[in-house]
Protein backbone atom coordinates (compact mmCIF):
# COMPACT_ATOMS: atom_id res chain seq x y z
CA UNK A 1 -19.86 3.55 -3.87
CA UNK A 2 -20.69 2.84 0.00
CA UNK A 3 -20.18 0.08 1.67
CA UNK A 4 -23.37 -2.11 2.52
CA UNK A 5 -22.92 -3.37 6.19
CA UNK A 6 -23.59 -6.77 6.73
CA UNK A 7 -23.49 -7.42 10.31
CA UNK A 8 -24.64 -10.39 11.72
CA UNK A 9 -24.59 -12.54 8.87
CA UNK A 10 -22.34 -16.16 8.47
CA UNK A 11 -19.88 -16.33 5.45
CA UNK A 12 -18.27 -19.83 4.49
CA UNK A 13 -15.32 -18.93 2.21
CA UNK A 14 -13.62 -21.96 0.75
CA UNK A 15 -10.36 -21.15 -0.95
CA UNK A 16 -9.66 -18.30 1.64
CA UNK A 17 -5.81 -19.06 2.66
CA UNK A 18 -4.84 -16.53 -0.96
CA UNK A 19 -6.56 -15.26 -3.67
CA UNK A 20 -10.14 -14.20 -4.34
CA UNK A 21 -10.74 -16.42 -1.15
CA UNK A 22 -8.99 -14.56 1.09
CA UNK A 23 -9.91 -11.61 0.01
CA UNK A 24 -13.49 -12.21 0.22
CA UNK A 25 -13.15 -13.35 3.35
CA UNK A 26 -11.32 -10.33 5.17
CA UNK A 27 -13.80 -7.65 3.24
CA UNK A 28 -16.88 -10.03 4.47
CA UNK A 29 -15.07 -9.26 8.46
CA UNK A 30 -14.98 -6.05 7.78
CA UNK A 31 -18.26 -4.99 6.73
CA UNK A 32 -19.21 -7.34 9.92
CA UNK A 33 -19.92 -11.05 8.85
CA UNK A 34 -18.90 -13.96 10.84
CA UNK A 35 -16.75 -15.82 8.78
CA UNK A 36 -16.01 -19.29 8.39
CA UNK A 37 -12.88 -19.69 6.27
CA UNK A 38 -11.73 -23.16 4.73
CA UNK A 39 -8.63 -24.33 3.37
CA UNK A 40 -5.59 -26.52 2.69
CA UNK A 41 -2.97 -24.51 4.33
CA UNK A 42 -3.20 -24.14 8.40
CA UNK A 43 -0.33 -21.97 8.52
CA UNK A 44 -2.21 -19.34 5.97
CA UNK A 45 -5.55 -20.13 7.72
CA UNK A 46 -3.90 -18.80 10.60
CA UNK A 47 -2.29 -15.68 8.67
CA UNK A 48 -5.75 -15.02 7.68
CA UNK A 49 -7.19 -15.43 11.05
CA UNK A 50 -4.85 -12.98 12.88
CA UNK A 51 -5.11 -10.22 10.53
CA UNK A 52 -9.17 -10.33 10.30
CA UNK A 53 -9.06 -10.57 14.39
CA UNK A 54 -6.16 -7.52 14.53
CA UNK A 55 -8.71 -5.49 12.27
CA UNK A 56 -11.71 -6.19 14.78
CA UNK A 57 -13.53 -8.97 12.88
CA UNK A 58 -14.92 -12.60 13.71
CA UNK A 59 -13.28 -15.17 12.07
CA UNK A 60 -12.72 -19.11 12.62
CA UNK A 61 -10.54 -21.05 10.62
CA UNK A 62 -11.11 -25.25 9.04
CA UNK A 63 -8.22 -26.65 7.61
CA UNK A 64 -9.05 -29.35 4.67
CA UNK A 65 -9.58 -30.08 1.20
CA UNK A 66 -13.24 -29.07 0.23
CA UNK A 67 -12.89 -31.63 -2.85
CA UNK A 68 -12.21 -34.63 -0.20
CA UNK A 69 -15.45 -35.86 1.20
């Protein structure tokens, strides 16, 4: 199956430090979204960040707990 591009658009990806999250979040970078990734851990955040930025992708990182207003 190919690959629909999706350049241009912003992605908020709760959950992304592991998981579904994170993987949602570094296919998302590479098909060209700007992603917004969210989650507890700022040392995975931070993982995530440099390995979506190494790849050539946009990617900014929010640590916090989406269930804590």
């Amino acid at each position: 199956m190919a690959r629909r591009t999706l350049a241009g658009l912003r992605v908020l990806v709760t959950g992304a430090s592991q998981g579904i999250g994170r993987a949602l979040a570094v296919d998302a970078a590479k098909r060209g979204c700007k992603v917004v990734a969210a989650a507890r851990s700022q040392k995975l955040l931070d993982e995530l960040a440099a390995e979506v930025r190494a790849a050539g992708g946009t990617i900014e990182v929010v640590a916090g707990d989406v269930t804590n207003p």
